[in-house]
Protein backbone atom coordinates (compact mmCIF):
# COMPACT_ATOMS: atom_id res chain seq x y z
CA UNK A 1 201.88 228.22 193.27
CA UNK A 2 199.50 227.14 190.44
CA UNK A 3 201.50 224.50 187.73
CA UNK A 4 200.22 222.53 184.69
CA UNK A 5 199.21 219.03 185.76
CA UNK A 6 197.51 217.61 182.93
CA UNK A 7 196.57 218.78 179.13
CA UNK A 8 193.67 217.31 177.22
CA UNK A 9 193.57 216.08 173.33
CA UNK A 10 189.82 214.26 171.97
CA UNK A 11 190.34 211.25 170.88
CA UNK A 12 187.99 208.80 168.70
CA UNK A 13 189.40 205.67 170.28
CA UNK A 14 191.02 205.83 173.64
CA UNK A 15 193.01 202.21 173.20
CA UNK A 16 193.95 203.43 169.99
CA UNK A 17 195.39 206.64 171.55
CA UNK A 18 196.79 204.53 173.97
CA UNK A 19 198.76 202.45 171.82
CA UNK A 20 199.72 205.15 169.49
CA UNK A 21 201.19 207.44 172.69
CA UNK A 22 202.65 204.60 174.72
CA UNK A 23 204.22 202.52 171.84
CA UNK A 24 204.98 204.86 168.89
CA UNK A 25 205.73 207.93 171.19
CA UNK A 26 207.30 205.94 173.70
CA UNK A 27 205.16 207.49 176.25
CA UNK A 28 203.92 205.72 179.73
CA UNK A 29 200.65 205.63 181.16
CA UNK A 30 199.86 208.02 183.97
CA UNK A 31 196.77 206.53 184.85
CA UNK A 32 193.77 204.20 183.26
CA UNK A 33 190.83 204.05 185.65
CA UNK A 34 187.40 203.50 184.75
CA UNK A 35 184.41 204.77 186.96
CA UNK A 36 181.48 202.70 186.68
CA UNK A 37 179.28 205.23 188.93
CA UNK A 38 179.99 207.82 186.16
CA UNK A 39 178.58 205.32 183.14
CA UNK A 40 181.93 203.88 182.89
CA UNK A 41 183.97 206.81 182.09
CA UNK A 42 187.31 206.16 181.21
CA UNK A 43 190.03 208.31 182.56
CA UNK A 44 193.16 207.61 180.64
CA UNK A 45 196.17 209.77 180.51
CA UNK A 46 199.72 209.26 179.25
CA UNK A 47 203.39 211.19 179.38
CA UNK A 48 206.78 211.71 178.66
CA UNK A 49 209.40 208.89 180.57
CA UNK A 50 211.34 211.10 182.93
CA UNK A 51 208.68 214.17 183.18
CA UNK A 52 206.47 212.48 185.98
CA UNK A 53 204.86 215.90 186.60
CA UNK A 54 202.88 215.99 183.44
CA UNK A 55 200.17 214.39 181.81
CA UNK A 56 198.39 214.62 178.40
CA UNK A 57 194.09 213.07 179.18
CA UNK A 58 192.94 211.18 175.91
CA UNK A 59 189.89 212.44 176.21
CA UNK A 60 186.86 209.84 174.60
CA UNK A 61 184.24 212.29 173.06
CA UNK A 62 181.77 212.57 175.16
CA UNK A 63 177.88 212.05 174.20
CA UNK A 64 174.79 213.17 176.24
CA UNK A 65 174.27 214.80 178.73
CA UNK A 66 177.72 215.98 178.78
CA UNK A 67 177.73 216.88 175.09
CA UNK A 68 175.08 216.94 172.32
CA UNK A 69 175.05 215.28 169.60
CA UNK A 70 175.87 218.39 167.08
CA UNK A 71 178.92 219.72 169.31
CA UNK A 72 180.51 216.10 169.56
CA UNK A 73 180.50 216.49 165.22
CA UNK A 74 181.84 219.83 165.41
CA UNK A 75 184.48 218.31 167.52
CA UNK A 76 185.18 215.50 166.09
CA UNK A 77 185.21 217.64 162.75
CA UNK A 78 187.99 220.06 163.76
CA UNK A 79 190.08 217.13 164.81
CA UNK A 80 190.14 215.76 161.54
CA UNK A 81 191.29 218.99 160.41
CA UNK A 82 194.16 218.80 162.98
CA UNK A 83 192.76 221.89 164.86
CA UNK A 84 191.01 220.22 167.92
CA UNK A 85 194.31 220.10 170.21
CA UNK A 86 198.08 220.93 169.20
CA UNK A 87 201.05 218.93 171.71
CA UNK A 88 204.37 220.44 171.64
CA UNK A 89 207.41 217.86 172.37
CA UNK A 90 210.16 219.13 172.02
CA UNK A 91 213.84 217.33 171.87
CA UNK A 92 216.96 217.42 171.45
CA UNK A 93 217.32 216.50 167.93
CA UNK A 94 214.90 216.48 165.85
CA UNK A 95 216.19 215.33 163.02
CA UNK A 96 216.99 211.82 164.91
CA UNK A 97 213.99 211.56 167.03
CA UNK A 98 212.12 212.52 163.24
CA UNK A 99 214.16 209.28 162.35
CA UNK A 100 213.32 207.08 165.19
CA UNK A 101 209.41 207.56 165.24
CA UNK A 102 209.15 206.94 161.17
CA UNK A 103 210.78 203.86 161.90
CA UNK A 104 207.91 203.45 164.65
CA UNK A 105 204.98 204.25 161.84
CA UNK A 106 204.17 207.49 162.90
CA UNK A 107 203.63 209.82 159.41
CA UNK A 108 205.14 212.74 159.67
CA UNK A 109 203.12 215.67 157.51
CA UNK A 110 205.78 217.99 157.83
CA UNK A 111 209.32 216.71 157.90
CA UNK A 112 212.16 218.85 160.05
CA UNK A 113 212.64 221.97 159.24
CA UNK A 114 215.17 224.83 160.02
CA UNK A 115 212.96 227.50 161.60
CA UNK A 116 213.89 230.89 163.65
CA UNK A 117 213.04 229.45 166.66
CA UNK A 118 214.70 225.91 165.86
CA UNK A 119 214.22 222.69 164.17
CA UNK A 120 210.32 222.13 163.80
CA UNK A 121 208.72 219.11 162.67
CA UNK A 122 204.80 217.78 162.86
CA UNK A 123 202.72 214.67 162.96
CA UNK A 124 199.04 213.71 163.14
CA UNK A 125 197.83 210.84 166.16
CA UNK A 126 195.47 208.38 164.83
CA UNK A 127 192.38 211.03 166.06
CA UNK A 128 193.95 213.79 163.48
CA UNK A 129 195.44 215.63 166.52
CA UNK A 130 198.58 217.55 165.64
CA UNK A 131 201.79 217.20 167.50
CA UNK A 132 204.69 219.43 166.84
CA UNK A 133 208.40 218.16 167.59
CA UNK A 134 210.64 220.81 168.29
CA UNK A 135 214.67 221.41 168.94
CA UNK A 136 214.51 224.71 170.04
CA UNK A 137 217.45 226.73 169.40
CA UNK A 138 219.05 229.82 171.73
CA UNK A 139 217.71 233.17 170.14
CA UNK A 140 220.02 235.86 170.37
CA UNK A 141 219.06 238.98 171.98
CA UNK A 142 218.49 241.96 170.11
């Protein structure tokens, strides 16, 4: 059987990332290693307490030889724009996990909404990233 281990977001600044997953998200680290054979290449990935079986990889933007110059713009570009990576957390309400992460700082740039699907929210990590919080509802059968 073939199952999701890990998911990828680029960020600018992995200890940022790091700080803004594992304290403002409430997230724990999955693993930090860095491999000095590989020019010290940092491999640093967080998740969700209680889902051991899944990992997100803030990713450092990578320079040469791994990735020119010009791509590592356009990448950093469409992160900016929030288009670089989406996450999709979802819980089981979103109006009081909404609550509990503005407490935390995070800024929210869409608050919860009533949706089709559910109660949908969004915010941006610190490397423009967007996240999308989500208490999905049953849909009836038509």
């Amino acid at each position: 059987m073939i199952r999701i281990a890990n998911a990828q977001l680029w960020v600018h600044d992995q200890d940022e990332a790091l700080a803004f997953y594992t304290k403002k998200l409430g997230m724990e680290v999955r693993s930090d290693v860095t491999v000095a054979e590989m020019g010290n290449f940092r491999w640093l990935a967080v998740g969700p307490v209680g889902q051991p079986d899944i990992a997100i990889v803030l990713m450092a933007i990578p320079g040469p030889p791994m990735m020119d110059s010009a791509t590592a713009s356009e990448v950093a570009a469409l992160m900016g724009k929030g288009f670089a990576g989406t996450i999709f957390l979802t819980t089981e309400d979103c109006q009081a996990s909404y609550e509990e992460l503005k407490a935390r700082g995070v800024n929210f740039v869409e608050t919860p909404e009533q949706r089709p699907y559910g109660i949908d929210a969004a915010f941006r990590d610190p490397s423009g990233n967007n996240v999308r919080l989500t208490q999905v509802m049953e849909m009836s059968a038509s």
